[in-house]
N, C-alpha and C. Protein backbone atom coordinates (compact mmCIF):
# COMPACT_ATOMS: atom_id res chain seq x y z
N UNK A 1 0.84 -1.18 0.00
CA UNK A 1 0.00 0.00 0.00
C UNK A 1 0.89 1.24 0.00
N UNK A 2 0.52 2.19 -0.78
CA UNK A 2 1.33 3.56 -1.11
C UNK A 2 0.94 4.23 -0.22
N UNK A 3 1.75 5.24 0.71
CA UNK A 3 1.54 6.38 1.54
C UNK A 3 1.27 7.66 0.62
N UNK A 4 0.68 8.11 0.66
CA UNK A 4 0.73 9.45 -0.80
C UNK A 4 1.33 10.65 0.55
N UNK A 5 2.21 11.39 0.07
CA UNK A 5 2.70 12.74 0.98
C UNK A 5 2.15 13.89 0.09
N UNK A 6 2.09 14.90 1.05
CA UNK A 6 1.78 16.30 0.22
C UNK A 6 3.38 16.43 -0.29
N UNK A 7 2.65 17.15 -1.56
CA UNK A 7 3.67 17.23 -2.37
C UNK A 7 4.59 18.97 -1.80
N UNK A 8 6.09 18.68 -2.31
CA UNK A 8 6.69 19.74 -1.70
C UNK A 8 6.96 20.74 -3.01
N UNK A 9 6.51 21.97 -3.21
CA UNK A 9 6.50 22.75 -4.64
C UNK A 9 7.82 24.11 -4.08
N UNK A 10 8.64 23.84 -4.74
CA UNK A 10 9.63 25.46 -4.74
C UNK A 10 8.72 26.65 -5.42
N UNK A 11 7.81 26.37 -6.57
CA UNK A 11 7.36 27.60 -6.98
C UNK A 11 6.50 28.21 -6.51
N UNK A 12 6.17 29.25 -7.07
CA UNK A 12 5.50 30.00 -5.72
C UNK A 12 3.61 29.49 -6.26
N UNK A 13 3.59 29.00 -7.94
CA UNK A 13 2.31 28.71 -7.93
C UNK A 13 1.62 27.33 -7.18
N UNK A 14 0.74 27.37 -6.84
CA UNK A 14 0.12 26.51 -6.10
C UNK A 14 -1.26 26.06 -7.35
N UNK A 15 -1.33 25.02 -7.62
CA UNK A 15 -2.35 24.34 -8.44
C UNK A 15 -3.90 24.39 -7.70
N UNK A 16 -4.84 24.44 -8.63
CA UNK A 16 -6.31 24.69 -8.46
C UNK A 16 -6.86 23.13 -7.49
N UNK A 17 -7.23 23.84 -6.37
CA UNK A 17 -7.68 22.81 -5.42
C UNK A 17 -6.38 22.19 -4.16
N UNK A 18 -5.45 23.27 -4.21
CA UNK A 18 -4.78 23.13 -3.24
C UNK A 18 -4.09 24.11 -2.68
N UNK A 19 -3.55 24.23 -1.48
CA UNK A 19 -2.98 25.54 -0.84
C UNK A 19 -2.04 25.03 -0.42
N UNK A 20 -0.82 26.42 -0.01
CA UNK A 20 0.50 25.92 0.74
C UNK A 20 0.60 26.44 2.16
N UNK A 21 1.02 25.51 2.73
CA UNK A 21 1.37 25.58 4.43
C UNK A 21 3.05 25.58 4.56
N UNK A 22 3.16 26.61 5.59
CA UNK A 22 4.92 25.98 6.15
C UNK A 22 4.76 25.64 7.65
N UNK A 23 5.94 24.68 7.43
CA UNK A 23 6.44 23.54 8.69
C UNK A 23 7.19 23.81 9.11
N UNK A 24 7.58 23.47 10.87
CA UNK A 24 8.94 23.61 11.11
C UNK A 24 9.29 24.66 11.51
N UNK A 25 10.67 24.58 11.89
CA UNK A 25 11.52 25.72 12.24
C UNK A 25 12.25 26.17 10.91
N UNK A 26 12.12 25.26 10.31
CA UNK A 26 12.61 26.35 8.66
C UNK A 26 11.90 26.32 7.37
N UNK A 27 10.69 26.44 8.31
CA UNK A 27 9.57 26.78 7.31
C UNK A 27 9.29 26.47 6.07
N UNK A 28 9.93 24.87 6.04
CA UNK A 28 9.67 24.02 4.70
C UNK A 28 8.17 23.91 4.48
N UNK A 29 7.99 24.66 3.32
CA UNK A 29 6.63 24.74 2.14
C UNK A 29 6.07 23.62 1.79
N UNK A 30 4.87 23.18 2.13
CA UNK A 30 4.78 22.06 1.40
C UNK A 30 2.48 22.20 0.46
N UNK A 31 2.50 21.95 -0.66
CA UNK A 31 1.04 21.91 -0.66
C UNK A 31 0.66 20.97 -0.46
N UNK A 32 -0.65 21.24 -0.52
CA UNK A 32 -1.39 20.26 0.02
C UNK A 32 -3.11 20.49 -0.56
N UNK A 33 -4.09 19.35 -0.29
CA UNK A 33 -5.54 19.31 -1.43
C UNK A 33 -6.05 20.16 -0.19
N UNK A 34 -7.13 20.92 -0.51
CA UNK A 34 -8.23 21.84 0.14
C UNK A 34 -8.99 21.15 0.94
N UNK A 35 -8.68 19.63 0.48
CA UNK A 35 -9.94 18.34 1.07
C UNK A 35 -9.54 17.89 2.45
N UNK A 36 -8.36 18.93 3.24
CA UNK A 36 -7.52 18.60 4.42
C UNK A 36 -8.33 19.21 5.25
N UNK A 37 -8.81 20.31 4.78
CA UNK A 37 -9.31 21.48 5.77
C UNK A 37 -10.60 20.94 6.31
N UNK A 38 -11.33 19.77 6.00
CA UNK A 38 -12.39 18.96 6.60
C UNK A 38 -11.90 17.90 7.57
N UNK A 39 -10.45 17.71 7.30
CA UNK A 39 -10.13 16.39 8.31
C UNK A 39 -9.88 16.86 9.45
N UNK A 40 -10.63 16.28 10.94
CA UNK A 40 -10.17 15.97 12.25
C UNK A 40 -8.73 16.72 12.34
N UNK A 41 -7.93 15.73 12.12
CA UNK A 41 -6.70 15.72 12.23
C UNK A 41 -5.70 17.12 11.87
N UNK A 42 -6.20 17.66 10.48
CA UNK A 42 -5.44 18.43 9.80
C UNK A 42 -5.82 19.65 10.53
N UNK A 43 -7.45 19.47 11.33
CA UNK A 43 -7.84 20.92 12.47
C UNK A 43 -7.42 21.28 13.20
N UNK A 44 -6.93 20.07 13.89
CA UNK A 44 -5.92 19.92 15.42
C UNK A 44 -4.65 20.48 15.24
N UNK A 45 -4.32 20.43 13.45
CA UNK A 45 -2.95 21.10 13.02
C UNK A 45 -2.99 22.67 13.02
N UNK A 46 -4.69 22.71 12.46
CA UNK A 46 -4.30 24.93 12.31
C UNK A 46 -4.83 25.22 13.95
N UNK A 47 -5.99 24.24 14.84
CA UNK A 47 -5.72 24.70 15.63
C UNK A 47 -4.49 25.19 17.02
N UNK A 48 -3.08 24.43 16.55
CA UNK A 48 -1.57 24.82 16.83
C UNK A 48 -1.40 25.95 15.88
N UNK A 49 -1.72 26.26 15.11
CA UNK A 49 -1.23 27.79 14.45
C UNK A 49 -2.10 28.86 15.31
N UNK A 50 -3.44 28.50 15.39
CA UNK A 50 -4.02 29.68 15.92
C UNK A 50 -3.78 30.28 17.34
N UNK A 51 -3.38 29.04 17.95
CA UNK A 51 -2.52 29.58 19.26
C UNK A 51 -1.31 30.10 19.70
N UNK A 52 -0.62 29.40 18.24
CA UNK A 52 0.80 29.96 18.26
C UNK A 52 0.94 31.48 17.85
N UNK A 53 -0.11 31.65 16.90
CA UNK A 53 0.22 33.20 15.77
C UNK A 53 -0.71 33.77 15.85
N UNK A 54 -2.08 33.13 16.03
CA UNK A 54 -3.39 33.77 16.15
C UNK A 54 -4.15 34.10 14.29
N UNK A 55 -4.66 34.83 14.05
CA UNK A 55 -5.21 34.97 12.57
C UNK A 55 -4.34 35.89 11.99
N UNK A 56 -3.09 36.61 12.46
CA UNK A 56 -1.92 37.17 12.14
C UNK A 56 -0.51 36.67 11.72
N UNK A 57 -0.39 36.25 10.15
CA UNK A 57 0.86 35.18 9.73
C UNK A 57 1.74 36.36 9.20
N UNK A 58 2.88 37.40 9.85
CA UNK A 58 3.24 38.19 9.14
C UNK A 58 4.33 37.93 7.84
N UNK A 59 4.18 36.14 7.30
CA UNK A 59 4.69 35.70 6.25
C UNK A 59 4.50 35.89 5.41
N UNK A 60 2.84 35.96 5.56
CA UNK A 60 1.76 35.91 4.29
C UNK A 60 1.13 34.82 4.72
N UNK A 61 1.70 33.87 4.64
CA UNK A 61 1.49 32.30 4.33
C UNK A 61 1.26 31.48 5.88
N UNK A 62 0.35 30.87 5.98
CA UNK A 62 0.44 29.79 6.68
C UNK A 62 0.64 28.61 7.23
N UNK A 63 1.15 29.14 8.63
CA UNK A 63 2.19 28.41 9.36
C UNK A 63 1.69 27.42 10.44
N UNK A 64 2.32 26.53 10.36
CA UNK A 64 2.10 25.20 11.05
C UNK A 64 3.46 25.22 12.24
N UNK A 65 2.80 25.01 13.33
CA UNK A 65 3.85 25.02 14.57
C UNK A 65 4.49 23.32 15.08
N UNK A 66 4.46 23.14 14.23
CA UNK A 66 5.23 21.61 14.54
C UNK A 66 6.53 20.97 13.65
N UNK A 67 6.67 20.08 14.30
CA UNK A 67 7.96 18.73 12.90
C UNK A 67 7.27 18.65 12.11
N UNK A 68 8.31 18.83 11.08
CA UNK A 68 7.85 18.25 10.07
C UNK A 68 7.50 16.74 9.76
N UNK A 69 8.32 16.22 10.68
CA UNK A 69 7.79 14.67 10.65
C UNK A 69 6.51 14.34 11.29
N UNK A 70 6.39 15.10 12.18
CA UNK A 70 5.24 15.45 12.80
C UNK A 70 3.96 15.43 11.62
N UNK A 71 4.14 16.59 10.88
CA UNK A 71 3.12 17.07 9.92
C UNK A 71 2.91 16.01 8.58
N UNK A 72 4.11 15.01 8.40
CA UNK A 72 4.22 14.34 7.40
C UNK A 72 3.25 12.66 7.62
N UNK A 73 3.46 12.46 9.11
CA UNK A 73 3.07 11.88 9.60
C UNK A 73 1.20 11.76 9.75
N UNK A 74 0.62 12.90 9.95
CA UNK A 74 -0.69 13.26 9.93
C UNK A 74 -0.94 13.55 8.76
N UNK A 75 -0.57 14.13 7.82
CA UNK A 75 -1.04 14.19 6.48
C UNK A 75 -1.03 12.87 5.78
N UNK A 76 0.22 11.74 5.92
CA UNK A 76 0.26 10.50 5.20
C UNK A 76 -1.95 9.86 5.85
N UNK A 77 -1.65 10.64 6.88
CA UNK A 77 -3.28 9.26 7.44
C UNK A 77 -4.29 9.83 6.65
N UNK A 78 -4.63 10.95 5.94
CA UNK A 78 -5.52 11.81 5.46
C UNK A 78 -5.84 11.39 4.15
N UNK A 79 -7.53 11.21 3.59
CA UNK A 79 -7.55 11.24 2.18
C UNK A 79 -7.55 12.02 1.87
């Protein structure tokens, strides 16, 4: 059985039906499908951003307060 990972994009476009999050302490980019933002799991993930940063990302972009193995780990369980 294949683990599927969110895919990791250097460019800055992000494809129709998915958004980018950063991980980590060095804020490795990774996208990911829109179809996350319904899972359990992936809530428990922005709800660690919203405590960490609140609705204020002065990146732009949103940030995930954990490992990345951490994050790779919960996204592999996700359809």
């Amino acid at each position: 059985m294949a683990i599927r990972l969110p895919s990791i994009v250097s460019s800055k476009k992000v494809p129709k039906g998915h958004f980018a999050v950063y991980v980590g302490e060095n804020q490795k980019r990774f996208v990911i499908p829109l179809s996350f933002l319904n899972q359990p799991l992936f809530q428990d993930l922005l709800g660690l951003s919203e405590e960490e940063f609140g609705y204020s990302h002065p990146t732009g972009g949103l940030r995930i307060p954990c490992d990345e193995e951490i994050f790779l780990d919960v996204t592999s369980r996700l359809n």
